[in-house]
C-alpha atoms as a PDB file:
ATOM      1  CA  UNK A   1       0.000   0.000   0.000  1.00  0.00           C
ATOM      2  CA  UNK A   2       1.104   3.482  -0.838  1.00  0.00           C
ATOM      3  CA  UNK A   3       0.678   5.706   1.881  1.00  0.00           C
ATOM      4  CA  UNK A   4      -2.298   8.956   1.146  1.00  0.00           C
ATOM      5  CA  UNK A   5      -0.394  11.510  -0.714  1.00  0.00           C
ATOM      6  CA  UNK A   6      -0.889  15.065   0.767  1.00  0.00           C
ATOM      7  CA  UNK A   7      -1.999  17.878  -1.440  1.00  0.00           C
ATOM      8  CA  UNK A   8       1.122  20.233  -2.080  1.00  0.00           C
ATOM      9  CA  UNK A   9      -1.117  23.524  -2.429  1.00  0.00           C
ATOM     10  CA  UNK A  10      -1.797  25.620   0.805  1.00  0.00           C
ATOM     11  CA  UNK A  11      -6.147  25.837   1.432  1.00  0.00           C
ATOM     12  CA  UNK A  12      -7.150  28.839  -1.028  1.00  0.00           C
ATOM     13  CA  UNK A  13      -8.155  31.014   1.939  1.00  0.00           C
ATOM     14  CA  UNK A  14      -4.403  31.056   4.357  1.00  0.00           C
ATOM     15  CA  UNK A  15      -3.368  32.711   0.456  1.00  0.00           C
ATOM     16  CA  UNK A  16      -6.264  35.053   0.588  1.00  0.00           C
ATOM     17  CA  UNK A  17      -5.340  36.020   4.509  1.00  0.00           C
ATOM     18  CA  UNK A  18      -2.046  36.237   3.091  1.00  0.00           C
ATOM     19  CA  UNK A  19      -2.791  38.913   0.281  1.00  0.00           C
ATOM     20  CA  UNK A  20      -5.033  41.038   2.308  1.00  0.00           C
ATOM     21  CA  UNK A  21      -2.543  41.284   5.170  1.00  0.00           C
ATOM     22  CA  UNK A  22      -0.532  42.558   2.093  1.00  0.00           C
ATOM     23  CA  UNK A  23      -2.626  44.770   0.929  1.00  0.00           C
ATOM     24  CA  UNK A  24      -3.828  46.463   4.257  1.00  0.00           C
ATOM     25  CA  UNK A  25      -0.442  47.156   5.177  1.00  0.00           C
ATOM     26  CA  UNK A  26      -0.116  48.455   1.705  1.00  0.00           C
ATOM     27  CA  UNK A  27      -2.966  50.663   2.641  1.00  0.00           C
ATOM     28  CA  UNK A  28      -1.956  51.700   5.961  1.00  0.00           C
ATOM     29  CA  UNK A  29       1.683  52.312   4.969  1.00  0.00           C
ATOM     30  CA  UNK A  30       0.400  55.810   2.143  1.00  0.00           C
ATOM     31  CA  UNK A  31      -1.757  56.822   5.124  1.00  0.00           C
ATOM     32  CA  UNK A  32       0.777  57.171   7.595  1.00  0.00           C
ATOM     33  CA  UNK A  33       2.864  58.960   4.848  1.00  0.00           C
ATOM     34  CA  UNK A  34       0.113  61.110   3.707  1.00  0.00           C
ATOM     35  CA  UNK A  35      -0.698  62.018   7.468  1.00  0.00           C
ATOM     36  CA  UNK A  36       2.737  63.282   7.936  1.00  0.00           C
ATOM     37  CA  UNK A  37       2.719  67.209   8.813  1.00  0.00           C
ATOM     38  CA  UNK A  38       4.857  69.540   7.661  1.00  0.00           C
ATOM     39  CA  UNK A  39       7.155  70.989   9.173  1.00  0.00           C
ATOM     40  CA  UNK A  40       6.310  74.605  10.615  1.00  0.00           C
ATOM     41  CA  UNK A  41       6.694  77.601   8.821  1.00  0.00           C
ATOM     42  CA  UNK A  42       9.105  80.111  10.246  1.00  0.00           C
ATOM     43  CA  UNK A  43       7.215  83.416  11.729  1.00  0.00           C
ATOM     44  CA  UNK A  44       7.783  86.355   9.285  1.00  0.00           C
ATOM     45  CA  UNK A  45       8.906  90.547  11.247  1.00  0.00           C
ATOM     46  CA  UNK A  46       5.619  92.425  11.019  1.00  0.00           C
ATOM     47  CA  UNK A  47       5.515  94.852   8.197  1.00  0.00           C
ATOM     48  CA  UNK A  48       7.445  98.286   8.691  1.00  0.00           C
ATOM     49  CA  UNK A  49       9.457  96.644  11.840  1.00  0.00           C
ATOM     50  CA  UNK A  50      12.890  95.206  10.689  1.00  0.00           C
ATOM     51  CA  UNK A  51      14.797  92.560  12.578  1.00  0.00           C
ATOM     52  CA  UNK A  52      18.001  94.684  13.842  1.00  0.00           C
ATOM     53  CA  UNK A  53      20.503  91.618  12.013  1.00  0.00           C
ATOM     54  CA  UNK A  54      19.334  89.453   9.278  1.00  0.00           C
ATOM     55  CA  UNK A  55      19.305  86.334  10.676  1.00  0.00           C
ATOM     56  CA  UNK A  56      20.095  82.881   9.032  1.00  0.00           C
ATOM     57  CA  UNK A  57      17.690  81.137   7.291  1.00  0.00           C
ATOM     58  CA  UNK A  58      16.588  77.547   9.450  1.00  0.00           C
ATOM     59  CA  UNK A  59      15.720  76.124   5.943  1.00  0.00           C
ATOM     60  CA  UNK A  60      17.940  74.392   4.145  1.00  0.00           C
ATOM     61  CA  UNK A  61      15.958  73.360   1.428  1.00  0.00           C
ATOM     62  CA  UNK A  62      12.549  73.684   0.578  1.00  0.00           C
ATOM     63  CA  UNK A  63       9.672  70.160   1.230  1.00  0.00           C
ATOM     64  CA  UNK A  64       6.563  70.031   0.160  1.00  0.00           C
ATOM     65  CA  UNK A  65       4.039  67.754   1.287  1.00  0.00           C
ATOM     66  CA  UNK A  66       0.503  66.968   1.190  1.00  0.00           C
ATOM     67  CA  UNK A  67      -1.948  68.491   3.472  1.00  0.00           C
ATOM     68  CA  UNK A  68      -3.641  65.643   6.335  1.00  0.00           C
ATOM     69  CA  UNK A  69      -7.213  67.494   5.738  1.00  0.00           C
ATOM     70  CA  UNK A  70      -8.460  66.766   2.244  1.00  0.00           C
ATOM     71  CA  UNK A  71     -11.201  69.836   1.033  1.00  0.00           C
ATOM     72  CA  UNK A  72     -14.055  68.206   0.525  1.00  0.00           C
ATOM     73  CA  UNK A  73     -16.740  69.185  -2.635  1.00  0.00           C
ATOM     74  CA  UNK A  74     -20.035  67.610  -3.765  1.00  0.00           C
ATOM     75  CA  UNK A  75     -21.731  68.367  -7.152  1.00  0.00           C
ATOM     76  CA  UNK A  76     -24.078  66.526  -9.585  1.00  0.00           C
ATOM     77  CA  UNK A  77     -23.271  65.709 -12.926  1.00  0.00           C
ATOM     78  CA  UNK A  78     -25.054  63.747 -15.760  1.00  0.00           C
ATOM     79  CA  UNK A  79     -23.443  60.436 -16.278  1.00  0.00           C
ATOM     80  CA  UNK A  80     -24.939  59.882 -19.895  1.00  0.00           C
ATOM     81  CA  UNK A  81     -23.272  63.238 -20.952  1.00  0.00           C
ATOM     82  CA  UNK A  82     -20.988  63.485 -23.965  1.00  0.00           C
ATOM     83  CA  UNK A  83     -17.234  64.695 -22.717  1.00  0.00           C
ATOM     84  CA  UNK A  84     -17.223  68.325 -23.989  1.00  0.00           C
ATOM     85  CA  UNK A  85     -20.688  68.589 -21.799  1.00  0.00           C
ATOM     86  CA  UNK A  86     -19.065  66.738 -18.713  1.00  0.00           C
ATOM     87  CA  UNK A  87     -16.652  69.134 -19.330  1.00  0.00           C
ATOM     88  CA  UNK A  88     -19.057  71.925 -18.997  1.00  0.00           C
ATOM     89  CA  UNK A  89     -20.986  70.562 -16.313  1.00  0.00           C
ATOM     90  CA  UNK A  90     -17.473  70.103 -14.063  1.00  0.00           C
ATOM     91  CA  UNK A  91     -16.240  73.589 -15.338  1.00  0.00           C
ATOM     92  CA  UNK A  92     -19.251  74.866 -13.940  1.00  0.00           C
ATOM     93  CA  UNK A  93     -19.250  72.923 -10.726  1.00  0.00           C
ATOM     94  CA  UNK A  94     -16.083  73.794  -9.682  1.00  0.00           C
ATOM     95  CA  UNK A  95     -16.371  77.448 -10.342  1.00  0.00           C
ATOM     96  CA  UNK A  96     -18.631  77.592  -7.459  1.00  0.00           C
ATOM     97  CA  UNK A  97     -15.321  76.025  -5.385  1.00  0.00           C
ATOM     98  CA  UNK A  98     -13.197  79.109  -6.709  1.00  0.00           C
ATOM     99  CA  UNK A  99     -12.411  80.371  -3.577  1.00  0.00           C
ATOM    100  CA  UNK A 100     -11.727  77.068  -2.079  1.00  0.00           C
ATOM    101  CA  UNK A 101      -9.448  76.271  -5.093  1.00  0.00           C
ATOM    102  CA  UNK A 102      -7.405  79.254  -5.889  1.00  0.00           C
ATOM    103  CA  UNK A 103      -4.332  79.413  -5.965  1.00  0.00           C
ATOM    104  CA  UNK A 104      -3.604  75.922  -4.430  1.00  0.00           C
ATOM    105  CA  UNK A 105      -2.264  72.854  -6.566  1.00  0.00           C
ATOM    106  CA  UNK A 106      -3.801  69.672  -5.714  1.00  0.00           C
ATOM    107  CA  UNK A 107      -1.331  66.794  -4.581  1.00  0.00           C
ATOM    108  CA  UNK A 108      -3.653  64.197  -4.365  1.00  0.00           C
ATOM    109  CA  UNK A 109      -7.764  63.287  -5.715  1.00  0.00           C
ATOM    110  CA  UNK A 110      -9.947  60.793  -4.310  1.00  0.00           C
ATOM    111  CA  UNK A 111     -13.020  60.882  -6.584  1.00  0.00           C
ATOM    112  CA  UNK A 112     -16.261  58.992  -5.265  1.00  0.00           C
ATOM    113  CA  UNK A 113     -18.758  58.825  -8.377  1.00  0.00           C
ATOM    114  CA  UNK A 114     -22.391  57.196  -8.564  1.00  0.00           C
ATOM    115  CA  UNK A 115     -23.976  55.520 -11.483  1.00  0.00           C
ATOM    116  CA  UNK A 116     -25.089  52.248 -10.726  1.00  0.00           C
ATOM    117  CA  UNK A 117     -22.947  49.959 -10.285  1.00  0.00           C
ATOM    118  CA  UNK A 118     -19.790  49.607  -8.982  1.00  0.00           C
ATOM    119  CA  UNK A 119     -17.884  49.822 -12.409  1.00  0.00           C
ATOM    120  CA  UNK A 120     -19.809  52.751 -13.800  1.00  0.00           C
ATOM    121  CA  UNK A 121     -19.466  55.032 -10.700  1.00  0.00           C
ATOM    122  CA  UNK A 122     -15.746  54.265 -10.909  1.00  0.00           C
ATOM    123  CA  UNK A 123     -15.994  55.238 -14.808  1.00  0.00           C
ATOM    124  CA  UNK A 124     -17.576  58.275 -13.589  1.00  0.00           C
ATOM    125  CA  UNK A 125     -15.332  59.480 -11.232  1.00  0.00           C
ATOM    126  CA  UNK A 126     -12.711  58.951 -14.253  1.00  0.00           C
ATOM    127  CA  UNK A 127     -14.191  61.107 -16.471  1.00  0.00           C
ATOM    128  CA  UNK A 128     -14.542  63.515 -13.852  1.00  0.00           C
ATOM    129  CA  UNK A 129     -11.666  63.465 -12.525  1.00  0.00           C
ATOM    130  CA  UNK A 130     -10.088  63.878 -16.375  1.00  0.00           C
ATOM    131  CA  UNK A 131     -12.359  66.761 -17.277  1.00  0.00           C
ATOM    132  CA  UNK A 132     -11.509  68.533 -13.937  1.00  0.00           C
ATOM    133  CA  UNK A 133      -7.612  68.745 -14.735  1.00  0.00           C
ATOM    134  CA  UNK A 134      -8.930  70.366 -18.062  1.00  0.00           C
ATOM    135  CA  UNK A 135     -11.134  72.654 -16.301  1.00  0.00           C
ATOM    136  CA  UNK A 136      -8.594  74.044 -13.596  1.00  0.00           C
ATOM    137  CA  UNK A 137      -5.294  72.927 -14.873  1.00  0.00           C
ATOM    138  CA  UNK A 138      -3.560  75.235 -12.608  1.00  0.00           C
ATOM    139  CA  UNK A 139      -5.108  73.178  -9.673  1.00  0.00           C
ATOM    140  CA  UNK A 140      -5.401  69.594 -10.703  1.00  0.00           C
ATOM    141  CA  UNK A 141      -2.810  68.989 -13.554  1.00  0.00           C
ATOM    142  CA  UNK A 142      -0.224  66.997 -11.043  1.00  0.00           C
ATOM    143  CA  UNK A 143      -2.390  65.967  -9.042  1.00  0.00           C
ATOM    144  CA  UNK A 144      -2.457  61.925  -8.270  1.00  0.00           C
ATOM    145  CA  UNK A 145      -5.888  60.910  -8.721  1.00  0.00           C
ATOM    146  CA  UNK A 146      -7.730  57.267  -7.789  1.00  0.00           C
ATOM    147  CA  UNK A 147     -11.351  56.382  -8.754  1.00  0.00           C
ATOM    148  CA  UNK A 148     -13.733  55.112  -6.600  1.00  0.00           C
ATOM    149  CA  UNK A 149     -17.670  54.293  -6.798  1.00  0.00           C
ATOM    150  CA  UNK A 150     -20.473  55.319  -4.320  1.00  0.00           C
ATOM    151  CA  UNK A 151     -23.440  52.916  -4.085  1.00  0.00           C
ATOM    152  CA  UNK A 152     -25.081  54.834  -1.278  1.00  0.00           C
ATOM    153  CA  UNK A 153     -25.649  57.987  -3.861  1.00  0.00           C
ATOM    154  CA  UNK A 154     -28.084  58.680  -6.200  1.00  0.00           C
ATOM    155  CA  UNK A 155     -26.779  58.378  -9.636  1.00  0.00           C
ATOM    156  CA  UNK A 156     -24.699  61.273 -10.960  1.00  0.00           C
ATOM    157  CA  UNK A 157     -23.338  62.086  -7.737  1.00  0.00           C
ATOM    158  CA  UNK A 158     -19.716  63.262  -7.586  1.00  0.00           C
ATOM    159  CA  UNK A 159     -17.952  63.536  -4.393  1.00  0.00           C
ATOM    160  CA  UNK A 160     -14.159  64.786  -4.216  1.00  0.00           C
ATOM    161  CA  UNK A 161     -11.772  64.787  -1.510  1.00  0.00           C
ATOM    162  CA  UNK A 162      -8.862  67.199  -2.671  1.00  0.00           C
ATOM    163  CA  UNK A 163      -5.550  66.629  -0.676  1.00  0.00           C
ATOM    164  CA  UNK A 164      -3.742  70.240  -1.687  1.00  0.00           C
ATOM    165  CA  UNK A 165       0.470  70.141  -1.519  1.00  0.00           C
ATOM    166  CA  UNK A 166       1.674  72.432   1.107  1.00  0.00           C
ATOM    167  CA  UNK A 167       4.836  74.040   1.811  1.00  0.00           C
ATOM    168  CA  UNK A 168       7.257  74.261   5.127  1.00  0.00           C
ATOM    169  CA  UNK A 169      11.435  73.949   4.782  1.00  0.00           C
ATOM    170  CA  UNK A 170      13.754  71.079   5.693  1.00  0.00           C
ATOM    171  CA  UNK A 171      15.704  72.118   8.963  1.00  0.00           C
ATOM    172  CA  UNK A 172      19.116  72.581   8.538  1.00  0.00           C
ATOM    173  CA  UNK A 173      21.236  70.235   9.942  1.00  0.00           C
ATOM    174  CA  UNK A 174      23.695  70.677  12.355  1.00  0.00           C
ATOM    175  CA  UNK A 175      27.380  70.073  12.247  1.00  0.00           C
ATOM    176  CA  UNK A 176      28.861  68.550  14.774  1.00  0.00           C
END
């Protein structure tokens, strides 16, 4: 007799555990580096009053970094829309945002779109997301941008968290 010959492949669900410890530490590793604030900004002399010596400068170099607290906007658009009107519709939307917007350069775009299902509200948030870097390219032509659907919305819903890149300066370092 031949002894019972063990199957050589692991139980399909240890190399599921195995992938989604992977991919939640994935997930937890660009939070931590998103959440990372920069460092502060040094005070300016009020106007008219001059500091009696110029003083070095603690920067040695410039960082940037993204912000922790994403501005948030909501607007509707019309999924079935050809892309010059999605265009128009998202020109539009975020026009009301201007004030919110100016000025700024986004560093990072989580879109949430609606439209059925999961794969069209993803599409959606695509489209928007590519007619919104025509719209303000000043703001969201860097930008990194991920697409993500919304089943709780009603269709044509566009929700955008907007992560803008700030400034601070690298400390110097000291010589020892």
């Amino acid at each position: 007799m031949t002894p019972a010959r063990r199957s050589a492949k692991p139980a399909p669900l240890v190399l599921l555990a195995g992938w989604l410890f992977a991919d939640l530490l994935l997930g937890l590793t660009i939070i931590m580096l998103g959440a990372q604030a920069p460092p502060p900004v040094p005070a300016k002399p009020a106007a008219g009053k001059s500091s009696p010596s110029p003083s070095p400068s603690p920067c040695s170099s410039r960082a940037a970094g993204v912000a922790a607290k994403p501005t948030k906007l909501s607007f509707r658009v019309n999924p079935g829309s050809s892309e010059p009107q999605l265009l128009g519709q998202v020109k539009r939307e975020l026009r009301k945002h201007r004030k919110r917007l100016a000025g700024r350069n986004a560093g990072m775009v989580l879109t949430f779109g609606a439209d059925g299902g999961a794969g069209d509200g993803v599409h959606l948030a695509t489209r928007v997301n590519a007619a919104a870097r025509k719209a303000l390219p000043r703001v969201f032509e860097r930008a990194a941008t991920r697409n993500f659907h919304d089943l709780s919305a009603p269709s044509g819903s566009v929700s955008m968290e907007v992560y803008f890149v700030s400034g601070g300066c690298a400390p110097a370092k000291k010589s020892a």
